[in-house]
C-alpha atoms as a PDB file:
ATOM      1  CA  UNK A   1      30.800  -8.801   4.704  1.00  0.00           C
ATOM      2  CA  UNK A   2      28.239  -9.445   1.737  1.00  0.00           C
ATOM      3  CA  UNK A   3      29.219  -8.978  -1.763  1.00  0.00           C
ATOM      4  CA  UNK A   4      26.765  -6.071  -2.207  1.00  0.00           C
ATOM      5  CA  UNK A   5      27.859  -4.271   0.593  1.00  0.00           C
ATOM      6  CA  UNK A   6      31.409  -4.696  -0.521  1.00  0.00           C
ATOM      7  CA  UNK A   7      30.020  -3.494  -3.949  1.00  0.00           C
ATOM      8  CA  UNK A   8      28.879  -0.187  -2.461  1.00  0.00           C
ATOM      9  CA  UNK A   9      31.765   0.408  -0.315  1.00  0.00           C
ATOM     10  CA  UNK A  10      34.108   0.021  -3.443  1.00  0.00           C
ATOM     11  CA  UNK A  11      31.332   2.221  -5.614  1.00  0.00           C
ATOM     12  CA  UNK A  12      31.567   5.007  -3.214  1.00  0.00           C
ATOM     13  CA  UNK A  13      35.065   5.569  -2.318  1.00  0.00           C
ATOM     14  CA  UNK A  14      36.479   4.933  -5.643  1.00  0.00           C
ATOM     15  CA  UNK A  15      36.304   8.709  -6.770  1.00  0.00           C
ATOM     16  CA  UNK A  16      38.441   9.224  -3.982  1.00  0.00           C
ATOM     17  CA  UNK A  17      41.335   6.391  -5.112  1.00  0.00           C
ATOM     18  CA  UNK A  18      41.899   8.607  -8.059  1.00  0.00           C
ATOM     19  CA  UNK A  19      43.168  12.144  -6.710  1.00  0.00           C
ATOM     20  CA  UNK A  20      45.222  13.716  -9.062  1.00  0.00           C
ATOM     21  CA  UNK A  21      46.712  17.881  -8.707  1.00  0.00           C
ATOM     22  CA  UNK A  22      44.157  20.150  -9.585  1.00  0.00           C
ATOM     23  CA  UNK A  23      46.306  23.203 -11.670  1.00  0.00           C
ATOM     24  CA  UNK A  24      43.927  26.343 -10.332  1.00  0.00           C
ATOM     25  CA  UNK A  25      43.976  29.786 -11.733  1.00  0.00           C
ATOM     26  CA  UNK A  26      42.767  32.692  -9.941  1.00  0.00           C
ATOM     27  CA  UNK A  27      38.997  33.088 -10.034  1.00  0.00           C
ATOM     28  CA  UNK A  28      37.919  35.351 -13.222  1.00  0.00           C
ATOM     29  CA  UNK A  29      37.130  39.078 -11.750  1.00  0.00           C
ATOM     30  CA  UNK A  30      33.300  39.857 -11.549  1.00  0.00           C
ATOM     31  CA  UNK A  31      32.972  43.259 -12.802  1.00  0.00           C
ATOM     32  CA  UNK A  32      30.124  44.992 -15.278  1.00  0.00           C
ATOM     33  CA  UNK A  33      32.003  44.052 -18.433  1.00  0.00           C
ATOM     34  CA  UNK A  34      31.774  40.219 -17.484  1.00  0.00           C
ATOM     35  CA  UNK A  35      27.769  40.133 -16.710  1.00  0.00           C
ATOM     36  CA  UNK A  36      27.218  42.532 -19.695  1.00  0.00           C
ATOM     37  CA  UNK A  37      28.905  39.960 -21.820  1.00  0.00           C
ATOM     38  CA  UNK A  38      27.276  36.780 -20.079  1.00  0.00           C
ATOM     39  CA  UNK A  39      23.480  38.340 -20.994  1.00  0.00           C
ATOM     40  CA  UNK A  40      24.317  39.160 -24.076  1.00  0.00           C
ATOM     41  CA  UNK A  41      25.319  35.765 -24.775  1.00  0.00           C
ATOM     42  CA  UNK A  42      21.917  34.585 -23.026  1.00  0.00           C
ATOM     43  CA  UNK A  43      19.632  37.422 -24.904  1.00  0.00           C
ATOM     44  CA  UNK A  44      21.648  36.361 -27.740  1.00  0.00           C
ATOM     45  CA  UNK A  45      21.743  32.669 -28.502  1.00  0.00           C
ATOM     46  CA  UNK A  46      19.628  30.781 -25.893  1.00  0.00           C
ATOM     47  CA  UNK A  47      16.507  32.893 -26.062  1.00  0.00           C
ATOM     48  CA  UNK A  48      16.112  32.583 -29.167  1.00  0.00           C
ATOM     49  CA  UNK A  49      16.529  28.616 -29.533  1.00  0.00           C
ATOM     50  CA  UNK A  50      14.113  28.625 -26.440  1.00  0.00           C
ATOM     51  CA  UNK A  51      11.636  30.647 -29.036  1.00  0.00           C
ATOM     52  CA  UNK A  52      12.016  28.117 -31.849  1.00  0.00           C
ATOM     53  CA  UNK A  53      11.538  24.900 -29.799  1.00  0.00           C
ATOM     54  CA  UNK A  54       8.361  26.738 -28.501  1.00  0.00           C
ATOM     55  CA  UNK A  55       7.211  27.286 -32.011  1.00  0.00           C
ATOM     56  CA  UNK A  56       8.666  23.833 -32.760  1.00  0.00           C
ATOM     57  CA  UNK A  57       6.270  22.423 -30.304  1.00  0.00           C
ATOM     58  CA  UNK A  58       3.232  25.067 -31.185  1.00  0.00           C
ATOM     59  CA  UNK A  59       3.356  23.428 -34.617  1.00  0.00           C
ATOM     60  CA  UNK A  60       3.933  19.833 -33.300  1.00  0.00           C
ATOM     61  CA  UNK A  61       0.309  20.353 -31.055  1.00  0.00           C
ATOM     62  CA  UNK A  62      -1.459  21.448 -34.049  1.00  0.00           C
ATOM     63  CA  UNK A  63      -0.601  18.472 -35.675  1.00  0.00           C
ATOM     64  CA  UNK A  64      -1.524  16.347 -33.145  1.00  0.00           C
ATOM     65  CA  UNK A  65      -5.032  17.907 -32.717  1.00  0.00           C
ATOM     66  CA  UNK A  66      -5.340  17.718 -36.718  1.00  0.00           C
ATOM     67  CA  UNK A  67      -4.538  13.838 -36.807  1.00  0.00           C
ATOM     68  CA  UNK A  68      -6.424  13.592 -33.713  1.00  0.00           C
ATOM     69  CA  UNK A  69      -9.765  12.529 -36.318  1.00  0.00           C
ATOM     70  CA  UNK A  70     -12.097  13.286 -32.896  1.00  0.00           C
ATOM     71  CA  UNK A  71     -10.793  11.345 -30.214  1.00  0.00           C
ATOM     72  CA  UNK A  72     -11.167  13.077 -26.772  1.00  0.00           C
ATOM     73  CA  UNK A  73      -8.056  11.743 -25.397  1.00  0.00           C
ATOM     74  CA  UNK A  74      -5.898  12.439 -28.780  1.00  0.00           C
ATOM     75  CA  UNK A  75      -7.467  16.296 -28.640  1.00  0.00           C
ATOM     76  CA  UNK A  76      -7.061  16.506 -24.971  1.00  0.00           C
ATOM     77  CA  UNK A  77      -3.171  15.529 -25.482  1.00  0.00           C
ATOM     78  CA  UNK A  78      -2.762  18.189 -28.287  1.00  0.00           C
ATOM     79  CA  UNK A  79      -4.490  20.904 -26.459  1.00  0.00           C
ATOM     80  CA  UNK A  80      -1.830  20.379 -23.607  1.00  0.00           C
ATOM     81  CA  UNK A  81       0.990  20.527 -25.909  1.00  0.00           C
ATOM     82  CA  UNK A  82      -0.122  23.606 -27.416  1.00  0.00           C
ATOM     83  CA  UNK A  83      -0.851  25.207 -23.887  1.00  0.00           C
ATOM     84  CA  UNK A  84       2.591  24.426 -22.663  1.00  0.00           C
ATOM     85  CA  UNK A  85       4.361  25.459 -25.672  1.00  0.00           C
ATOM     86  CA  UNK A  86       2.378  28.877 -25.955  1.00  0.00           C
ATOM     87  CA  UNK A  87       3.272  29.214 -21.915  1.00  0.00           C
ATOM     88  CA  UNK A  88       6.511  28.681 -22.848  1.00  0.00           C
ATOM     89  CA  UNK A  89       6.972  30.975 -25.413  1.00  0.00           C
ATOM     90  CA  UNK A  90       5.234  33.838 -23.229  1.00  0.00           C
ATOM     91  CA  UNK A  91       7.805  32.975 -20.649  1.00  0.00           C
ATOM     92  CA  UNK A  92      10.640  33.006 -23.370  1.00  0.00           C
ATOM     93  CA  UNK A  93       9.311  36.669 -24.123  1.00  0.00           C
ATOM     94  CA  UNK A  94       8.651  37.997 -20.005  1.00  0.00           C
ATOM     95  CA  UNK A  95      11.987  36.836 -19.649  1.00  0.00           C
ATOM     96  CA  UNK A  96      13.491  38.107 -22.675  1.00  0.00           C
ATOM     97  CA  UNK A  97      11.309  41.624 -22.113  1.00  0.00           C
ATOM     98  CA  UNK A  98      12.772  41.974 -18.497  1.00  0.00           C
ATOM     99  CA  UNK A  99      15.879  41.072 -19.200  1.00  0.00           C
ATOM    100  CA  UNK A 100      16.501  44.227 -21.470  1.00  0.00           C
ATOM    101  CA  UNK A 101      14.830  46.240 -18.884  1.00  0.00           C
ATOM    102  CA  UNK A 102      16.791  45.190 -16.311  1.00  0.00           C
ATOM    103  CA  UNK A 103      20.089  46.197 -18.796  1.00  0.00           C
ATOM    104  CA  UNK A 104      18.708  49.397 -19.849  1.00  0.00           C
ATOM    105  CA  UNK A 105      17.868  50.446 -16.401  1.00  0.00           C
ATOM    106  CA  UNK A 106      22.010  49.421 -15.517  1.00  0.00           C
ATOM    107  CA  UNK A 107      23.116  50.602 -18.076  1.00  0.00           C
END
């Protein structure tokens, strides 16, 4: 056999030459109390970093397209940074908007 062969043979059955007892619990129940408390924690701490690295990058474009002195290609960069970071913070809202919907209407 080549050495590269033997290589990949070794590379993909070595996760498998280390099998050690897996200590399982019972799955945690699904019930209302246990998706109430995983969108909270979504509403709750990733929306809003999702917000501030839109406005992060809202400011970064603006910058760009004020040190962009007139070049085409330097103003055509910033004015894609600042249309995907405005997207993005629309999205961050829709998503943020439907998502208490969606919970008062469960609710």
């Amino acid at each position: 056999m080549s050495k590269n062969l033997n290589r990949t043979i070794l590379l993909l059955t070595s996760p498998f030459l280390f099998i050690s007892k897996v200590y399982a619990e019972d799955p945690p129940e699904i019930n209302a109390e246990t998706i109430d408390k995983l969108v909270n924690t979504i509403t709750s701490r990733l929306l809003p970093i999702a917000g501030l690295l839109s406005f992060i990058f809202i400011v970064y474009g603006a910058y760009m397209w004020i040190m962009s002195a007139g070049d085409p290609d330097k103003i055509k960069k910033a004015s894609g940074t600042l249309q995907w970071s405005i997207i993005g913070l629309i999205f961050v809202i829709i998503v943020s908007l439907i998502l208490r919907a969606v919970l008062d209407a469960v609710a």
